[in-house]
N, C-alpha and C. Protein backbone atom coordinates (compact mmCIF):
# COMPACT_ATOMS: atom_id res chain seq x y z
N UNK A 1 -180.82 32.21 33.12
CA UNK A 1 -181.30 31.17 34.01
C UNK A 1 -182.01 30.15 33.13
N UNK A 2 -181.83 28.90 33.52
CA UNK A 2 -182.42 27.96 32.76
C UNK A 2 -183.37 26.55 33.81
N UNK A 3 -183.96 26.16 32.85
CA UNK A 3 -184.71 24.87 33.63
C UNK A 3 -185.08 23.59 32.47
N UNK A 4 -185.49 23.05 33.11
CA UNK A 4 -186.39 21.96 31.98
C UNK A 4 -187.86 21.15 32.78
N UNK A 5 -189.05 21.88 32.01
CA UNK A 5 -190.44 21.44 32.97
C UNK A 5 -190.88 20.31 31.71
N UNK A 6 -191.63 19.27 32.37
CA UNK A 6 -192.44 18.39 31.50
C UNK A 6 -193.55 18.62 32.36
N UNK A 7 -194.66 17.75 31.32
CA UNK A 7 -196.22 17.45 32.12
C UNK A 7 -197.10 17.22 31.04
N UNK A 8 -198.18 16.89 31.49
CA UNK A 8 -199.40 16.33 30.47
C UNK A 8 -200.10 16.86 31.34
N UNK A 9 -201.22 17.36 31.02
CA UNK A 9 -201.06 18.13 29.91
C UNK A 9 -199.82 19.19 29.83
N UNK A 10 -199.26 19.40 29.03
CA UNK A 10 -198.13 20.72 28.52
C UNK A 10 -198.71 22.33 29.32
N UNK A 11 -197.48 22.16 30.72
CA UNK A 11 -197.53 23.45 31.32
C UNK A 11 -197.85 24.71 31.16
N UNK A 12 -198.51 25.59 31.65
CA UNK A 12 -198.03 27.37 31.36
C UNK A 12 -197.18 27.85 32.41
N UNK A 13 -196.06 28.59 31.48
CA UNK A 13 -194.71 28.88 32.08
C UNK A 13 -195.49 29.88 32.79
N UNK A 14 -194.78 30.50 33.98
CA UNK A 14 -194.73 31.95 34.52
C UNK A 14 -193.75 31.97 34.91
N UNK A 15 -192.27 33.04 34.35
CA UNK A 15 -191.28 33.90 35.48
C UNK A 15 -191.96 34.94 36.31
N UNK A 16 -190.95 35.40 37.34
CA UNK A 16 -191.20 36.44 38.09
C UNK A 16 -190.22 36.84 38.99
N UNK A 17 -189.62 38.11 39.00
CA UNK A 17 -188.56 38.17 39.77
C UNK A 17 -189.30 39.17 40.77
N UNK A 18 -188.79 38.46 42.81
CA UNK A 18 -189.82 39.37 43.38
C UNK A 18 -191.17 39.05 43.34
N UNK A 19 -191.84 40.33 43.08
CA UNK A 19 -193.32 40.07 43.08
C UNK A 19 -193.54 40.65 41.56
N UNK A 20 -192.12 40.74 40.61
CA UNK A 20 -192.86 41.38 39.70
C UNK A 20 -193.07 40.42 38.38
N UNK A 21 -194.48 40.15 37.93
CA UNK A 21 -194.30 39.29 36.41
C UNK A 21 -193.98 39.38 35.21
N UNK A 22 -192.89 38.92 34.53
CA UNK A 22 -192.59 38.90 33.04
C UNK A 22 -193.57 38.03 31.92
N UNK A 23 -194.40 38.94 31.24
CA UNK A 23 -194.95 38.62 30.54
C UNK A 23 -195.05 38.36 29.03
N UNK A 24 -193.68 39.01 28.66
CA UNK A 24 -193.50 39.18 27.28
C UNK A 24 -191.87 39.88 27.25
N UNK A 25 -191.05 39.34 25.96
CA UNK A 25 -189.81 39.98 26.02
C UNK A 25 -189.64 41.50 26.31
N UNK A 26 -188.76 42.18 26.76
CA UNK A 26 -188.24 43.56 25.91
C UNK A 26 -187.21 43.28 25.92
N UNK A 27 -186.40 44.88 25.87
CA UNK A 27 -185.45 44.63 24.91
C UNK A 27 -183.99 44.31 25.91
N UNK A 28 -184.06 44.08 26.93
CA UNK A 28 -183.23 43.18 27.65
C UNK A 28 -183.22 41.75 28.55
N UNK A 29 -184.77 41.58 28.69
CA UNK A 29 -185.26 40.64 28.98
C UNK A 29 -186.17 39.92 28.06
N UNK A 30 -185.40 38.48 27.72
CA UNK A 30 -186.26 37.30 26.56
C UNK A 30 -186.10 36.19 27.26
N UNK A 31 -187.13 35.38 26.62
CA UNK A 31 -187.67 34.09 27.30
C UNK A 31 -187.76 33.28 26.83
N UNK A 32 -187.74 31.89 26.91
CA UNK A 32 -187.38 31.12 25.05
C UNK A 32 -187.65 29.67 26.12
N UNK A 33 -188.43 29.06 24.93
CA UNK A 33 -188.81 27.72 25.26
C UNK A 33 -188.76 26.94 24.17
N UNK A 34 -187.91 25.48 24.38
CA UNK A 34 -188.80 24.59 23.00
C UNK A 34 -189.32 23.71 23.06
N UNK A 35 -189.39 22.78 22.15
CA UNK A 35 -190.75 21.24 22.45
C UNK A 35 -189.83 20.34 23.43
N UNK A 36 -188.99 20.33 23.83
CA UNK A 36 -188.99 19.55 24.90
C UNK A 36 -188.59 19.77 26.27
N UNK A 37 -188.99 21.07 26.31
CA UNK A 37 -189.37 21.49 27.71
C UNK A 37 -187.92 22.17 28.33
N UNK A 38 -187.08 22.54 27.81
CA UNK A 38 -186.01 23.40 28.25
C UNK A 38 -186.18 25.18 27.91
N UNK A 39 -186.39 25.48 29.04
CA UNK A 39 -186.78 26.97 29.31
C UNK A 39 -185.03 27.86 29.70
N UNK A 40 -185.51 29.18 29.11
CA UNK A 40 -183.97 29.83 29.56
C UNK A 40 -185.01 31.65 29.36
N UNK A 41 -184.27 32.07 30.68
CA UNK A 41 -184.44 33.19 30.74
C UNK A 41 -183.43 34.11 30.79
N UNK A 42 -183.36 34.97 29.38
CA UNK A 42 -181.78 35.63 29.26
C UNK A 42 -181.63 37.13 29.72
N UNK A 43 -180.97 37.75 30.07
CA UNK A 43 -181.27 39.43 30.96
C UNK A 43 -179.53 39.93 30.47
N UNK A 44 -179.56 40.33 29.15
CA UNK A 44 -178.71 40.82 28.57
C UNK A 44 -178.80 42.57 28.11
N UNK A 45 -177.78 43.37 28.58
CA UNK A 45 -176.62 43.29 29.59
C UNK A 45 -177.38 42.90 30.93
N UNK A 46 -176.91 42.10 32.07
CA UNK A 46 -177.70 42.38 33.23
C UNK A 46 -176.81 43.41 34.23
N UNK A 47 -177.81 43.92 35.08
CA UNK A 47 -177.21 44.95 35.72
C UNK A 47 -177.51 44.91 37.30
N UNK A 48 -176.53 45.53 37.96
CA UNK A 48 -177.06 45.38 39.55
C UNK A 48 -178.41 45.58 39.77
N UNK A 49 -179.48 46.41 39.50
CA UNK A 49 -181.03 46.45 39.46
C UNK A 49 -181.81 44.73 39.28
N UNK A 50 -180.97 44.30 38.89
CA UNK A 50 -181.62 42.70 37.85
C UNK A 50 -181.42 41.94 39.58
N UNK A 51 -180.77 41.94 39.90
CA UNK A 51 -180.05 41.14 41.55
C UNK A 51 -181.38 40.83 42.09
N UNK A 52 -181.98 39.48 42.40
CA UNK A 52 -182.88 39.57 43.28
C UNK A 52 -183.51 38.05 43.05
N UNK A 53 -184.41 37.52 43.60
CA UNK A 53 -185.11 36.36 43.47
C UNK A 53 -186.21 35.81 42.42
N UNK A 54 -185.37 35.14 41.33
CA UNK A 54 -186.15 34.96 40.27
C UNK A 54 -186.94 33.13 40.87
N UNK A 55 -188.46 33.26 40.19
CA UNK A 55 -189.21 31.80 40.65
C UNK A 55 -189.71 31.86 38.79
N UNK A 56 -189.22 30.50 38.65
CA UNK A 56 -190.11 29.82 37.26
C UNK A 56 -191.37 28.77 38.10
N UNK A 57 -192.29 29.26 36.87
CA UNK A 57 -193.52 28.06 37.55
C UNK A 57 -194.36 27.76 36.84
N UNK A 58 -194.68 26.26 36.92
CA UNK A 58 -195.11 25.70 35.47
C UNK A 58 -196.51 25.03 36.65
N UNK A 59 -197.95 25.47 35.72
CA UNK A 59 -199.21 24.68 35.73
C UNK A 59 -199.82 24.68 34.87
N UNK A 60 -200.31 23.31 35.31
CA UNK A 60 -201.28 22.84 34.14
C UNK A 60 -202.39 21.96 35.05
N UNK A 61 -203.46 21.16 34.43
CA UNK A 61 -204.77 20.53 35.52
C UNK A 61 -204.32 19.99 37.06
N UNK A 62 -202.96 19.46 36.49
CA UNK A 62 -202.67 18.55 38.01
C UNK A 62 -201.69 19.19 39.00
N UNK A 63 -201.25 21.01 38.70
CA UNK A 63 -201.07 21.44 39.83
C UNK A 63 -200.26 22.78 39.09
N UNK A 64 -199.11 23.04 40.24
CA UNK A 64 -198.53 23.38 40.09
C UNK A 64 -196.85 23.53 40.76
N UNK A 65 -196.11 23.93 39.98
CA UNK A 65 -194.68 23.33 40.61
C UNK A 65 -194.06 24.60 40.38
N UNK A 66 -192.90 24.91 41.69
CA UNK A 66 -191.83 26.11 41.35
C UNK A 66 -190.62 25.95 41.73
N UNK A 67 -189.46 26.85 40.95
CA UNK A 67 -188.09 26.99 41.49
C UNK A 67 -187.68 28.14 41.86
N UNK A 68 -187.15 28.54 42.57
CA UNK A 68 -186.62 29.82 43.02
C UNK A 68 -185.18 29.85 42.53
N UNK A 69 -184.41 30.41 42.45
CA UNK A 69 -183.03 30.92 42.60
C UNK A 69 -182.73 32.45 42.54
N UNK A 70 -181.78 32.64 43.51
CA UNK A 70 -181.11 33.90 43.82
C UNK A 70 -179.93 34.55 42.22
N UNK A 71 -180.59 35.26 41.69
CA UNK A 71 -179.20 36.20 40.99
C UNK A 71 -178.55 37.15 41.43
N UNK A 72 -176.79 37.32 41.81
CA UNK A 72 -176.64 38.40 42.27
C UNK A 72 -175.79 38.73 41.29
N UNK A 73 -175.56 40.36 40.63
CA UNK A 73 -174.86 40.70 40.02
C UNK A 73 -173.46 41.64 40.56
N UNK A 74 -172.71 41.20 39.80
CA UNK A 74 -171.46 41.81 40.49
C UNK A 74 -170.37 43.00 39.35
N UNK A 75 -170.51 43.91 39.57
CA UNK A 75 -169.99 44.41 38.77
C UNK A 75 -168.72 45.14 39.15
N UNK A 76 -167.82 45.15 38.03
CA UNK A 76 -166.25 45.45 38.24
C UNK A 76 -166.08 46.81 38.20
N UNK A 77 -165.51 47.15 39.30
CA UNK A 77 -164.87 48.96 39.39
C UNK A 77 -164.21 49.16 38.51
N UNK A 78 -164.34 50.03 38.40
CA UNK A 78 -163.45 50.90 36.74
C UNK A 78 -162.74 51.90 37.45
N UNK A 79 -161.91 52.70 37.36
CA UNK A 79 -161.40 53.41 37.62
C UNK A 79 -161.96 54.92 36.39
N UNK A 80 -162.49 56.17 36.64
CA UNK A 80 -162.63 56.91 36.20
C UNK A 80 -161.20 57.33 34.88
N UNK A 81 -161.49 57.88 33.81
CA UNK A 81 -160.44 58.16 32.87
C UNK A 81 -160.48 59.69 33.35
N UNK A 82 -159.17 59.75 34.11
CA UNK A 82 -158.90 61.04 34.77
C UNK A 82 -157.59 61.17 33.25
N UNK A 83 -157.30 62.75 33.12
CA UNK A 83 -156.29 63.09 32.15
C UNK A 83 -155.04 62.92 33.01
N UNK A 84 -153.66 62.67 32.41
CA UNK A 84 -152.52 62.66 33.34
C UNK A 84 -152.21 64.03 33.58
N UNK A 85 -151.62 63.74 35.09
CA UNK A 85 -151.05 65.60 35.40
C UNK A 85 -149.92 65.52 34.68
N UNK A 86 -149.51 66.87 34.45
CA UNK A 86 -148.88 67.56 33.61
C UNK A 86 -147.66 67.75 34.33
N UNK A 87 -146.64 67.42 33.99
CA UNK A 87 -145.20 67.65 33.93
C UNK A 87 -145.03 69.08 34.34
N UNK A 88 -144.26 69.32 35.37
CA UNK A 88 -143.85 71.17 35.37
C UNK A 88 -142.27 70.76 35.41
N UNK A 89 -141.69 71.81 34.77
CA UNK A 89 -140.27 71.86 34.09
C UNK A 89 -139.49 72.44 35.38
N UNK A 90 -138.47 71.63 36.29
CA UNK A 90 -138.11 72.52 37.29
C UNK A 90 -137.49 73.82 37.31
N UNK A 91 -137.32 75.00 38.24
CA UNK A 91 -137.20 76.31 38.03
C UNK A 91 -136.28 76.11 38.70
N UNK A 92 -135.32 77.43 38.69
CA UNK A 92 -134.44 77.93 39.75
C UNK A 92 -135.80 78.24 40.89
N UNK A 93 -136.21 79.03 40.71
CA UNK A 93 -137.34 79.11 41.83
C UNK A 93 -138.57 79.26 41.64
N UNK A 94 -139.70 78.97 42.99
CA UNK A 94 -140.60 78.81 43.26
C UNK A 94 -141.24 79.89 42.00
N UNK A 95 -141.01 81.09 42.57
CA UNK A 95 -141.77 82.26 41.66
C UNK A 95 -141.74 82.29 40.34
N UNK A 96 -140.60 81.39 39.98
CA UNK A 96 -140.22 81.54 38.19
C UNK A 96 -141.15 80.46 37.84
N UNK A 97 -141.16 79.24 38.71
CA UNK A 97 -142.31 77.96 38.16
C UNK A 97 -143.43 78.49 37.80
N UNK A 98 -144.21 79.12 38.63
CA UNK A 98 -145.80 79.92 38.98
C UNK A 98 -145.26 80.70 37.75
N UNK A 99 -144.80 81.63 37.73
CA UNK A 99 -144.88 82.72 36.57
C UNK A 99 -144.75 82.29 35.03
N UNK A 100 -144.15 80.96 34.86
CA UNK A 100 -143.73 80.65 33.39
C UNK A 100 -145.32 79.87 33.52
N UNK A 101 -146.13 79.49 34.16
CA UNK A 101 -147.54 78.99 33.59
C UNK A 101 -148.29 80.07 33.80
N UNK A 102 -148.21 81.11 33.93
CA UNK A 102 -149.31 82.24 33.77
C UNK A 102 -150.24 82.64 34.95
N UNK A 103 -149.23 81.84 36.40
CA UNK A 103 -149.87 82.49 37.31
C UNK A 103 -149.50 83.92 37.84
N UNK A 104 -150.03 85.14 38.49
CA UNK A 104 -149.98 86.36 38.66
C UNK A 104 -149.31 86.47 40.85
N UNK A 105 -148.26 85.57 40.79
CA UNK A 105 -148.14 85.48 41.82
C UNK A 105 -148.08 87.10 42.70
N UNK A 106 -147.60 87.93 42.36
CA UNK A 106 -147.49 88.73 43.20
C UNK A 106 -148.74 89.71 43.69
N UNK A 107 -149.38 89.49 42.15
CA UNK A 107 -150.96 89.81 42.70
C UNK A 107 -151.94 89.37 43.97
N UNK A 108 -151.24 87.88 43.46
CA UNK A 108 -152.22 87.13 44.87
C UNK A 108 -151.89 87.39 46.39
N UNK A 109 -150.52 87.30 46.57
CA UNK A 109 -150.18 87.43 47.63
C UNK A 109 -149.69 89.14 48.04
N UNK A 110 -149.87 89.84 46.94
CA UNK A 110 -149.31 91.36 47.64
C UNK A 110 -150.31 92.38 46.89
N UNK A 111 -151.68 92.19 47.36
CA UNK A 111 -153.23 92.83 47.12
C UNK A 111 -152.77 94.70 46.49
N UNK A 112 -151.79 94.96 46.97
CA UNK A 112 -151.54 96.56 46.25
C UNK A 112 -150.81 96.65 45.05
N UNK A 113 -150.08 95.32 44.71
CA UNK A 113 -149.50 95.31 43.29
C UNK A 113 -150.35 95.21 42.94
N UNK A 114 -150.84 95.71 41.34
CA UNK A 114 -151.56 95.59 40.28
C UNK A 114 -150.68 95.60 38.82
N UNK A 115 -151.35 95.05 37.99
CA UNK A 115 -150.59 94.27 36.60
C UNK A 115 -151.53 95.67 35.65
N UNK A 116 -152.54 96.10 36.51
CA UNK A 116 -153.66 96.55 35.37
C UNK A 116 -152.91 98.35 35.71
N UNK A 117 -152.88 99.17 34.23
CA UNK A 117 -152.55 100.61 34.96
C UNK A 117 -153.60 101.07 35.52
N UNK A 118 -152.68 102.70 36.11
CA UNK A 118 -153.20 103.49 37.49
C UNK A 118 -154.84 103.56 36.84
N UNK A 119 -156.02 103.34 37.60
CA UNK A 119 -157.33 104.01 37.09
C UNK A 119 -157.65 102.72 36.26
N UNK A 120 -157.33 101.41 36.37
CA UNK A 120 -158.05 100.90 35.79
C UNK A 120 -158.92 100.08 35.74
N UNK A 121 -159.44 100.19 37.20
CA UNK A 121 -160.31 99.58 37.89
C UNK A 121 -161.60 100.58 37.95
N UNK A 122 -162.98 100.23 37.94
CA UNK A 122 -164.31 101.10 38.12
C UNK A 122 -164.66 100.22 38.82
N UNK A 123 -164.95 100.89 40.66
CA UNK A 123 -166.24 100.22 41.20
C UNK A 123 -167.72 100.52 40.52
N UNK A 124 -168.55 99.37 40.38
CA UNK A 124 -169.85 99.06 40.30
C UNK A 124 -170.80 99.82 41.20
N UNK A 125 -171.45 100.50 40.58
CA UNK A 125 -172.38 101.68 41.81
C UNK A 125 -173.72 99.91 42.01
N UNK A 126 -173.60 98.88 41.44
CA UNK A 126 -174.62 97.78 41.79
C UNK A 126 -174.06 97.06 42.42
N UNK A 127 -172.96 97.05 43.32
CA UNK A 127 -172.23 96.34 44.37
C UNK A 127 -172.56 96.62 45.39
């Protein structure tokens, strides 16, 4: 945001976005003035938080004067970097697809087949 204040005597700047006052740079907000009265207030990166009602205001003996303006920030959707799905190689059938990636189809759906031998299950006496 920028402006240009004159006056005699030579103004004191105040920003403020809101009700809140900037008093000194950090490290995304700087403030920069030179001798002939062109002011710029820079908010690098700015971010949706920054959105809101900035007032510059310059006094000195014979008063004081302000500007308001609205910043709104707009920021562009990204789409998340999802991995691509994976290719499956078609089967003669359903069961051969599932089984060539290492799923245990008959386990899932027929609870008395087991893959593991006879006895090789121990119930947990902490179950």
């Amino acid at each position: 945001m920028e402006c240009r204040v004159t006056g005699v005597p030579s103004p004191q700047i105040f920003w403020k976005r809101e009700n809140e006052s900037f008093t000194h740079n950090t490290d995304r907000i700087s403030m920069h003035q030179d001798n002939c009265g062109y002011l710029c207030m820079i908010i690098q990166p700015a971010m949706k938080e920054d959105a809101g009602w900035y007032t510059v205001s310059a006094k000195n003996e014979a008063g004081i004067v302000s500007s308001t303006a609205r910043l709104d920030v707009h920021a562009l959707w990204q789409q998340p970097n999802l991995p691509k799905p994976k290719k499956v190689r078609p089967s003669t059938s359903r069961y051969a697809a599932l089984t060539e990636r290492g799923l245990d189809v008959k386990a899932a759906f027929f609870p008395d087949y087991s893959t593991l031998p006879p006895g090789g299950l121990v119930e947990s006496d902490d179950l």
